[in-house]
N, C-alpha and C. Protein backbone atom coordinates (compact mmCIF):
# COMPACT_ATOMS: atom_id res chain seq x y z
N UNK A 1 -2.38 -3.72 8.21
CA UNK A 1 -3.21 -2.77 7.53
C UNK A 1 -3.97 -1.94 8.55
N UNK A 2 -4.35 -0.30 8.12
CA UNK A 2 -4.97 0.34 9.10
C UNK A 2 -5.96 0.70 8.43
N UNK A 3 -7.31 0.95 8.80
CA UNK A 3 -8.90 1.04 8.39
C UNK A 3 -8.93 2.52 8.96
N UNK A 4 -9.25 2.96 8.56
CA UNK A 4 -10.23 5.02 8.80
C UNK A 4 -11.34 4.42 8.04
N UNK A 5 -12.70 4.62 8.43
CA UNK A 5 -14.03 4.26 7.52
C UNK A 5 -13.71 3.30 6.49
N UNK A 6 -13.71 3.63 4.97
CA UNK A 6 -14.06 2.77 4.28
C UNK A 6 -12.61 2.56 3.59
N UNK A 7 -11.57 3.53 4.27
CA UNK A 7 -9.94 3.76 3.56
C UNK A 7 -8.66 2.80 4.61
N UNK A 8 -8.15 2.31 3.02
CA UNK A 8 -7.09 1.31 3.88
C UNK A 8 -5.98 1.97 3.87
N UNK A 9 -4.62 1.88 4.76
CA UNK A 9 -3.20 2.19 4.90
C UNK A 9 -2.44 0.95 5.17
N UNK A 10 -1.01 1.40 5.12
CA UNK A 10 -0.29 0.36 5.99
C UNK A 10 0.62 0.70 6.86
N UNK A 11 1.02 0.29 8.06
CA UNK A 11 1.63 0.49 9.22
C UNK A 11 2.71 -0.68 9.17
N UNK A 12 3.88 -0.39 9.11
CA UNK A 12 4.66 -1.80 9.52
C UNK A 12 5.69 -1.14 10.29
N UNK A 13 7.20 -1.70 10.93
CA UNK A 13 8.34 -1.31 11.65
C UNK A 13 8.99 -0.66 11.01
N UNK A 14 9.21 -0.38 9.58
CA UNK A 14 9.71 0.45 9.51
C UNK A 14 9.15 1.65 8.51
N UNK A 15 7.97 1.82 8.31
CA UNK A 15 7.00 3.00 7.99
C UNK A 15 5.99 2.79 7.85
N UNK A 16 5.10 3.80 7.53
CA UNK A 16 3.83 3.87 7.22
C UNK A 16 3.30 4.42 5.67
N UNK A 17 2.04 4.40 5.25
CA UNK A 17 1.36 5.20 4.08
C UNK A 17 -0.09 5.82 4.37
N UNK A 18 -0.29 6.47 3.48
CA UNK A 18 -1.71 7.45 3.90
C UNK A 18 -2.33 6.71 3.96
N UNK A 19 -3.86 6.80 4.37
CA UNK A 19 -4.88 6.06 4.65
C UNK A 19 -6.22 6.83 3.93
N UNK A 20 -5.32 6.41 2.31
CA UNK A 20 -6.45 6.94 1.26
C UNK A 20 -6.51 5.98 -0.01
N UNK A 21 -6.44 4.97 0.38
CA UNK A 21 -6.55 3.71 -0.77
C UNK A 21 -7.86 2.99 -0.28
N UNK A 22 -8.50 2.57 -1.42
CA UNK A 22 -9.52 1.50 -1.18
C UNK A 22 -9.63 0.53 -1.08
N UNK A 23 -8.74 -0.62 -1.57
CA UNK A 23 -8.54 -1.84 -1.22
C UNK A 23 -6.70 -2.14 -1.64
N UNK A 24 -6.18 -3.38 -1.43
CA UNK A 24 -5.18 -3.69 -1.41
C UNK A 24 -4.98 -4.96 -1.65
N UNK A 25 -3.82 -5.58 -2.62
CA UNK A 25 -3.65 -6.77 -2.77
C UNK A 25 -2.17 -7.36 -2.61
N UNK A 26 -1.73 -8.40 -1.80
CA UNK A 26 -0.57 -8.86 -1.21
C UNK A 26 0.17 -9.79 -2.29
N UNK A 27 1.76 -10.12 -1.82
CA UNK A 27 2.42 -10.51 -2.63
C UNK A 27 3.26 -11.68 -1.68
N UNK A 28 2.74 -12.68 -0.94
CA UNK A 28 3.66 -13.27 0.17
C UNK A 28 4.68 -13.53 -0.40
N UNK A 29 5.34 -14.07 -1.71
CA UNK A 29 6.42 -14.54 -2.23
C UNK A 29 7.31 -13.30 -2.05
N UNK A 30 7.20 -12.18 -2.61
CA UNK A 30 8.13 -11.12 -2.58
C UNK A 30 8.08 -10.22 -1.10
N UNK A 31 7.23 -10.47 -0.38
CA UNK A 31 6.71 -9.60 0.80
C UNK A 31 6.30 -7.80 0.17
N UNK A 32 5.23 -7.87 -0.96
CA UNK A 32 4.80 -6.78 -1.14
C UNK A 32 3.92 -6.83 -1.31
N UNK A 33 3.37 -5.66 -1.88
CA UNK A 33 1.66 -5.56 -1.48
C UNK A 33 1.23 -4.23 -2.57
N UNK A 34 0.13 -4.21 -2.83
CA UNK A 34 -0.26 -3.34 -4.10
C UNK A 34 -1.44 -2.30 -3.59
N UNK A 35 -1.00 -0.80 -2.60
CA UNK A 35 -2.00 -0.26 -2.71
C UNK A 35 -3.13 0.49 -3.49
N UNK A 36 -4.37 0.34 -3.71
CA UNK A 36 -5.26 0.65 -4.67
C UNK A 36 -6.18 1.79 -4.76
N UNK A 37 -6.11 2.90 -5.54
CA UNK A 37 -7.44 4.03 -5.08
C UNK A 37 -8.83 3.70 -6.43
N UNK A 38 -9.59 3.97 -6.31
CA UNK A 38 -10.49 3.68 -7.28
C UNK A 38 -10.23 4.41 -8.42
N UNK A 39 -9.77 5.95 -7.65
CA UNK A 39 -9.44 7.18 -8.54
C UNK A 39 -8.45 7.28 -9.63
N UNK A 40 -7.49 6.42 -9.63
CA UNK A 40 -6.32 6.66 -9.80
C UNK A 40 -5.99 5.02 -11.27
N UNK A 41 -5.70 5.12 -12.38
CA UNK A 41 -5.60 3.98 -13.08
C UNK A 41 -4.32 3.32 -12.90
N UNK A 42 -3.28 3.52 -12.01
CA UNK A 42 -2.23 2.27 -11.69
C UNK A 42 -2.26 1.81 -10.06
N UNK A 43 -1.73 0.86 -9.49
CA UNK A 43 -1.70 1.02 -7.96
C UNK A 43 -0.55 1.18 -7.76
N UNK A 44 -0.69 1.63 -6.43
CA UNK A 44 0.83 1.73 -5.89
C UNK A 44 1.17 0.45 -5.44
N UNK A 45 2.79 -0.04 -5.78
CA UNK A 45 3.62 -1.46 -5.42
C UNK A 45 4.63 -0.76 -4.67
N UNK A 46 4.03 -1.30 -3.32
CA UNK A 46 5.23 -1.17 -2.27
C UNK A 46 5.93 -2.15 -1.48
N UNK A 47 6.24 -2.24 -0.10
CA UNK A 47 6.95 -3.56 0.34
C UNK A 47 6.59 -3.29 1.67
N UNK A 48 7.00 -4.14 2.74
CA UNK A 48 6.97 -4.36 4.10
C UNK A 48 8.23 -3.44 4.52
N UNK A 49 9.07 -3.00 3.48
CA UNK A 49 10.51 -2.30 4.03
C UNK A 49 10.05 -0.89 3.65
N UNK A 50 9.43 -0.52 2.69
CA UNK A 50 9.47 0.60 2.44
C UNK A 50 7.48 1.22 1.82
N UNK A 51 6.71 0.91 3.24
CA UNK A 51 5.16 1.11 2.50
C UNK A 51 5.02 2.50 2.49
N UNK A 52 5.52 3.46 2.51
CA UNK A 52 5.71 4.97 2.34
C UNK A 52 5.69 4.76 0.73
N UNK A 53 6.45 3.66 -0.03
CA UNK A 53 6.16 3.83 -1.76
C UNK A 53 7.88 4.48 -1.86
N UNK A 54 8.48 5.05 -1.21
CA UNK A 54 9.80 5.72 -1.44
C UNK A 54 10.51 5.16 -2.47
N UNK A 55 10.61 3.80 -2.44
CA UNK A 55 11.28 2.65 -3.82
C UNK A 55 10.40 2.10 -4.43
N UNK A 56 9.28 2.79 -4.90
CA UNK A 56 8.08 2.52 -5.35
C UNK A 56 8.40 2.25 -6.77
N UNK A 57 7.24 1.16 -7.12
CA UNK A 57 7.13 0.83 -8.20
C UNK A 57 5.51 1.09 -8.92
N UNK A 58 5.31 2.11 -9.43
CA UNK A 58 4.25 2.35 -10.09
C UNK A 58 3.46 1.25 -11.47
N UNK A 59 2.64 0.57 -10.93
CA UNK A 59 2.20 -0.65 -11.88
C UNK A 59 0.87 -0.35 -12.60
């Protein structure tokens, strides 16, 4: 995970995502992870393969 002030992202080997979510919640069984904006009423469900959201699953 990458921190700018009070905004989280994610960085892994094979991409990245903006660093405009507020918190985030992980998935060790599936290796995914749920980025969160306060703004916004679903989070984004992404993965360790693809945290850009590209095969995103909107939850």
């Amino acid at each position: 995970m990458l921190q700018a002030g009070n905004k989280v992202g994610v960085l892994t080997d094979f991409g990245y995502s903006k660093i405009i979510y507020n918190r985030y919640e992980t998935n060790s069984e599936e290796c995914s992870f749920r980025l969160i904006r306060n703004d916004r009423k679903r989070a984004l469900r992404a993965n360790w393969w693809s945290p850009d959201g590209k095969d995103r699953e909107i939850i």
